[in-house]
Protein backbone atom coordinates (compact mmCIF):
# COMPACT_ATOMS: atom_id res chain seq x y z
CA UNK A 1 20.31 68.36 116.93
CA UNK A 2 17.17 66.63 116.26
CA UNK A 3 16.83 62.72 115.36
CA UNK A 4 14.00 60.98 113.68
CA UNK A 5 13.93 57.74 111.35
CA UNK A 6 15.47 57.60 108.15
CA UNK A 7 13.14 58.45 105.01
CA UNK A 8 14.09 56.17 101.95
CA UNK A 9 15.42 59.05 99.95
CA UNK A 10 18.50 59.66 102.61
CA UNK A 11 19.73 56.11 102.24
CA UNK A 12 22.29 57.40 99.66
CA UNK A 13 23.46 59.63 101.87
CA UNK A 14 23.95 57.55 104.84
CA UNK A 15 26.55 55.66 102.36
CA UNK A 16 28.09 58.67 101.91
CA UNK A 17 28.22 59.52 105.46
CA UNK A 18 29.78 56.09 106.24
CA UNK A 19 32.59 56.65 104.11
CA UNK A 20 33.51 59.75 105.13
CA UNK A 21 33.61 58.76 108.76
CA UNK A 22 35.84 55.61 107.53
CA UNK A 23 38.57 57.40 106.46
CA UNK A 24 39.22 58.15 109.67
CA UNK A 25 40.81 54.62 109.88
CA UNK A 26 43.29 55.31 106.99
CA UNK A 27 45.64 57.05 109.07
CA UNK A 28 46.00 54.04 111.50
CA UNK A 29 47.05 51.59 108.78
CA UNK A 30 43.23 49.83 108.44
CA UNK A 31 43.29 51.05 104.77
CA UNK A 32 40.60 47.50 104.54
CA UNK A 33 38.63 49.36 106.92
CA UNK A 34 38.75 52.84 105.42
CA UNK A 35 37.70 51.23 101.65
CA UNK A 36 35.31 48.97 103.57
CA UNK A 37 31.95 49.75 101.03
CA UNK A 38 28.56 50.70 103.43
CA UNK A 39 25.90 48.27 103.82
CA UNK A 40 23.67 47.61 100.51
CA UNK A 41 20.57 50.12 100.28
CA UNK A 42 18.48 47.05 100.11
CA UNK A 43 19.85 46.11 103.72
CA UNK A 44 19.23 50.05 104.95
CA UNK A 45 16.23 50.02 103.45
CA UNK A 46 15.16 46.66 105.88
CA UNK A 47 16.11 48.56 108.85
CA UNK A 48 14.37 52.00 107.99
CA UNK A 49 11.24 49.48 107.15
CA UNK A 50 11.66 48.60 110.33
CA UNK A 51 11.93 51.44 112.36
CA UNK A 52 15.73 50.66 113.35
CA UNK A 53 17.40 53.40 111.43
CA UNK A 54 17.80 56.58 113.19
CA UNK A 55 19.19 59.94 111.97
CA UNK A 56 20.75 62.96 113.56
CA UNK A 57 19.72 65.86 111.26
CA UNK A 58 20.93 69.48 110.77
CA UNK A 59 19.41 72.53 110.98
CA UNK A 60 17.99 72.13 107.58
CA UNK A 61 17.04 68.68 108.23
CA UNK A 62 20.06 67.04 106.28
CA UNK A 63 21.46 63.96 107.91
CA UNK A 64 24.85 63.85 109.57
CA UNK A 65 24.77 61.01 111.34
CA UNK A 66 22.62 57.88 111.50
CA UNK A 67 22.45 54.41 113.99
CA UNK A 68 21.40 51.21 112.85
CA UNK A 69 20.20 48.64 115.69
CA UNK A 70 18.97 45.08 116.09
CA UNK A 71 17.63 42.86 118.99
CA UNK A 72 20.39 40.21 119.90
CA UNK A 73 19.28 38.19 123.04
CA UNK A 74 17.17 40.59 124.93
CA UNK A 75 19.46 43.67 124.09
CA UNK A 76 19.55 46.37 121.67
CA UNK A 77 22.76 45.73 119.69
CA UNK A 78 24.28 48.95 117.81
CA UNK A 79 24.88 47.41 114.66
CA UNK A 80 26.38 50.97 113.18
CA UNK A 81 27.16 54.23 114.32
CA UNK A 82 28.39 56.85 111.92
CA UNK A 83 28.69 60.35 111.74
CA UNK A 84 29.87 62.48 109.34
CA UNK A 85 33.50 63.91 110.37
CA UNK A 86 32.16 67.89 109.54
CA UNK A 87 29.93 67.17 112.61
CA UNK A 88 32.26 65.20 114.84
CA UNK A 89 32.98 66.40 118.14
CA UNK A 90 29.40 68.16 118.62
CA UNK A 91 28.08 65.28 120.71
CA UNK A 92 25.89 63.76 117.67
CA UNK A 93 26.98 59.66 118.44
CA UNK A 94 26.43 60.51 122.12
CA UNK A 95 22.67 61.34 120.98
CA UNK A 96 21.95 58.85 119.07
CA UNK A 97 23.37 56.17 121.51
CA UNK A 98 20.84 57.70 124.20
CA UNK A 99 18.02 57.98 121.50
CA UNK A 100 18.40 54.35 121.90
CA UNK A 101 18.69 54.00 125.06
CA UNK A 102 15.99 55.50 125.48
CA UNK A 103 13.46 53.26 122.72
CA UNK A 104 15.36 50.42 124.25
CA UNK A 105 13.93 50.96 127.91
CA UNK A 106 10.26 51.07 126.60
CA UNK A 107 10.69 47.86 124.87
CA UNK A 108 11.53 46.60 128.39
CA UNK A 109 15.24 45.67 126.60
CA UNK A 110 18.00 45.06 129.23
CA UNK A 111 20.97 47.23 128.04
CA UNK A 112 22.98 48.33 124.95
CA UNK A 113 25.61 46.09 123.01
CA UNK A 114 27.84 46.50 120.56
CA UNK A 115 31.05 44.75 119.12
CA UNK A 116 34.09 47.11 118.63
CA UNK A 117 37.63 47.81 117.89
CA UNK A 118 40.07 47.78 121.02
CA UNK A 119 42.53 49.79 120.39
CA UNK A 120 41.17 52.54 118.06
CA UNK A 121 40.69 56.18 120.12
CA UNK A 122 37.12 56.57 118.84
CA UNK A 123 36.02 52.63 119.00
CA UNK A 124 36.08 51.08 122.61
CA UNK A 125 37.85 53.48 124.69
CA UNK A 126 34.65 56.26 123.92
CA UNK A 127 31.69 53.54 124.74
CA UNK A 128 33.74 53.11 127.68
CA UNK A 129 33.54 56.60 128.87
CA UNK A 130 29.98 56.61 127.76
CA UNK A 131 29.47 53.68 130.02
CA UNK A 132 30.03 50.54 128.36
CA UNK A 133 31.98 47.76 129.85
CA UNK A 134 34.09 45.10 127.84
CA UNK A 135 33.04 41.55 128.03
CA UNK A 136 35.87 39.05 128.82
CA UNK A 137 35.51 35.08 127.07
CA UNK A 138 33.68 33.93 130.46
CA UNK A 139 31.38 36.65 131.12
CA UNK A 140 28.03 35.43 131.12
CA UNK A 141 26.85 38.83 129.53
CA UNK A 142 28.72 37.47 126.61
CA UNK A 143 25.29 35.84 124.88
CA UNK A 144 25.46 33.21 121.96
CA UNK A 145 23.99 35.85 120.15
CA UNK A 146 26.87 38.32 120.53
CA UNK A 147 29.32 35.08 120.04
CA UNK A 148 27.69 34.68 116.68
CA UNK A 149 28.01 38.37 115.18
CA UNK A 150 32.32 37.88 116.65
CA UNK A 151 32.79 34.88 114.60
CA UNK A 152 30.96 36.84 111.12
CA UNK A 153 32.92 39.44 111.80
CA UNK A 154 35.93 37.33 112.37
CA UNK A 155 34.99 35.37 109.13
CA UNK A 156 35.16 38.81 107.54
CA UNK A 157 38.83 39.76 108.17
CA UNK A 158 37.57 42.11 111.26
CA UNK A 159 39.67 39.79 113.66
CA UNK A 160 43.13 41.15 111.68
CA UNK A 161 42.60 44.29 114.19
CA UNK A 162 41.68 43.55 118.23
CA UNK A 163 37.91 43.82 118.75
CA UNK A 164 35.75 43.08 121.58
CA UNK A 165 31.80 43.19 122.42
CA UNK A 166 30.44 45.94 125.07
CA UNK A 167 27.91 46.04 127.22
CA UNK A 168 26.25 49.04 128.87
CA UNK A 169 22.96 48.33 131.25
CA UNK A 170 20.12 50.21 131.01
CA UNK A 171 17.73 51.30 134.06
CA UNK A 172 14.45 50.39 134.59
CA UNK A 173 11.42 52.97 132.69
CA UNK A 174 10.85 55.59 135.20
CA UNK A 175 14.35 55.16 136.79
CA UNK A 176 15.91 58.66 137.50
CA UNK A 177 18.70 59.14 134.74
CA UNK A 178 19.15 58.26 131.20
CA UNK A 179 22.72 56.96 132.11
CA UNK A 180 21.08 53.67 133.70
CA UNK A 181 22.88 52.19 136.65
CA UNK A 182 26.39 53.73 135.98
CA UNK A 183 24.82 56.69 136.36
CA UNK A 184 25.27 57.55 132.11
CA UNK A 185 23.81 60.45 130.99
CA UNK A 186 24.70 60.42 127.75
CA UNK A 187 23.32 58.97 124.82
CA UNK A 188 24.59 58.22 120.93
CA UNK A 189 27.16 56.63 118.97
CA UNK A 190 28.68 60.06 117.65
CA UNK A 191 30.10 62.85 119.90
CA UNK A 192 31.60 64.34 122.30
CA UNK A 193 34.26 61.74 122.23
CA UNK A 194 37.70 62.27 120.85
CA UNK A 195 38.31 60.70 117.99
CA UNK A 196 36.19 59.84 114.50
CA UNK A 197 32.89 59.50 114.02
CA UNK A 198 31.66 55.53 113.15
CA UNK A 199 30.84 52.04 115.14
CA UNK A 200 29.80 48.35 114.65
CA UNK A 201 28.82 48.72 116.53
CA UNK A 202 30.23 51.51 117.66
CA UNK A 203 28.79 51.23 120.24
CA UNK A 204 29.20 52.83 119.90
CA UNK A 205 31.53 51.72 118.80
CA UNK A 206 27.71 48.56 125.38
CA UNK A 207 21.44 46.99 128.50
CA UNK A 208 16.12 45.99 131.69
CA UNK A 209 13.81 43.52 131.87
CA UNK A 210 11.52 42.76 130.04
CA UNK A 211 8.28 40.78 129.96
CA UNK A 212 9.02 38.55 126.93
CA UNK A 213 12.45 38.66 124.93
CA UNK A 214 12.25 39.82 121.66
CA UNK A 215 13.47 36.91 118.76
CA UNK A 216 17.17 37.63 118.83
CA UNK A 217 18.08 39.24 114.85
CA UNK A 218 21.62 39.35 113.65
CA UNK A 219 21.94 41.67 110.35
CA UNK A 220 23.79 40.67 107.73
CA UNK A 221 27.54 39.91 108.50
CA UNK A 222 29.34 42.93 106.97
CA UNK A 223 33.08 43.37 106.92
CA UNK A 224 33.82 46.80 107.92
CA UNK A 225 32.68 48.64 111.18
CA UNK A 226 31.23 52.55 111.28
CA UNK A 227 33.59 55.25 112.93
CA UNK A 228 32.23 58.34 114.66
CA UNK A 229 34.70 60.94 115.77
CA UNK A 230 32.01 62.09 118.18
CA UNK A 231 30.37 59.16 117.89
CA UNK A 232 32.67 56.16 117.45
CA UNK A 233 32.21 53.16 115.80
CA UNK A 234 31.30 49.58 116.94
């Protein structure tokens, strides 16, 4: 499986991937979250533009899953993870999320972030086995930053349905292991979990130092999260 940026002409598709991997949510009553419409192509288009939208492409070079990220104070936050649910369980999130990972580390980024769903199979409980850790009201890992995107999402009508944010730390470049210090050595919001594919970020659903933090960006506030089967949703 082989990822690369987004070209503009897949955009389409990435809709279409993102509502395939939400109907994994119908079945658990979140029919809002299932008919939840993908972001704008005008938003895609800002992060392909921007280097922050990632594919995971087929054998004939056909997206089936894609990863949108931003910078939220010092950490690269998964803002969606979706893959599509005929490529689920093949460990396509799980790529993805280390793709990142792995971009993240060179930046000199501190770790991975993402807000989630708490109770859905595919949302928190796979970044948790993929190392992410929940962050409770007075952990000091939860930023302003991460506070912010909760309360647009709450604004939303995400909050009708238990969410959380997620941390996962990344190791230092050079560090032995793509896992970081949990010793994670997998990587992508979109396999190899149970479950769906899609995140809000999730993600996939959990970040080192770096020399000067990047200006924290929030994306637009949107009011449905990605699912990935093997690759959850945030």
């Amino acid at each position: 499986m082989r990822i690369r940026v987004a070209a503009p002409a897949e955009l389409l598709l990435l809709q279409d991937i993102e509502r395939a991997a939400g109907e994994a949510f119908r079945p658990l009553g979140m029919v809002e979250i299932a008919d939840d419409e993908p972001l704008p192509l005008d938003v895609l288009e800002s992060y392909r533009r921007a280097g922050r939208a990632w594919v995971a492409v087929d054998a004939t070079d056909r997206p089936v899953a894609y990863l949108l990220t931003d910078t939220v104070d010092g950490a690269a936050h998964i803002e969606q993870v979706s893959v599509h649910p005929d490529a689920a369980r093949r460990g396509v999130g799980r790529a993805l999320i280390e793709h990142l990972a792995g971009a993240a580390r060179e930046q000199g980024l501190t770790a991975l972030t993402l807000t989630t769903f708490a109770e859905v199979p595919w949302n928190a409980p796979y970044y948790t086995r993929l190392g992410f850790r929940r962050l409770d009201e007075d952990d000091p890992a939860l930023t302003e930053g991460l506070r912010a995107i909760s309360r647009a999402e709450a604004a939303h009508g995400l909050a009708a349905w238990p969410r959380v944010c997620m941390r996962r730390e990344l190791a230092t470049a050079g560090a032995t292991g793509p896992g970081g210090p949990a010793g994670h050595t997998e990587r992508t919001h979109q396999a190899g979990a149970a479950g769906p594919a899609h995140a809000t970020g999730t993600a996939h659903p959990a970040d080192t130092a770096r020399p000067a933090a990047p200006a924290r960006t929030v994306s637009p506030p949107r009011s449905a999260p990605a699912v990935p089967p093997s690759a959850p949703s945030r």
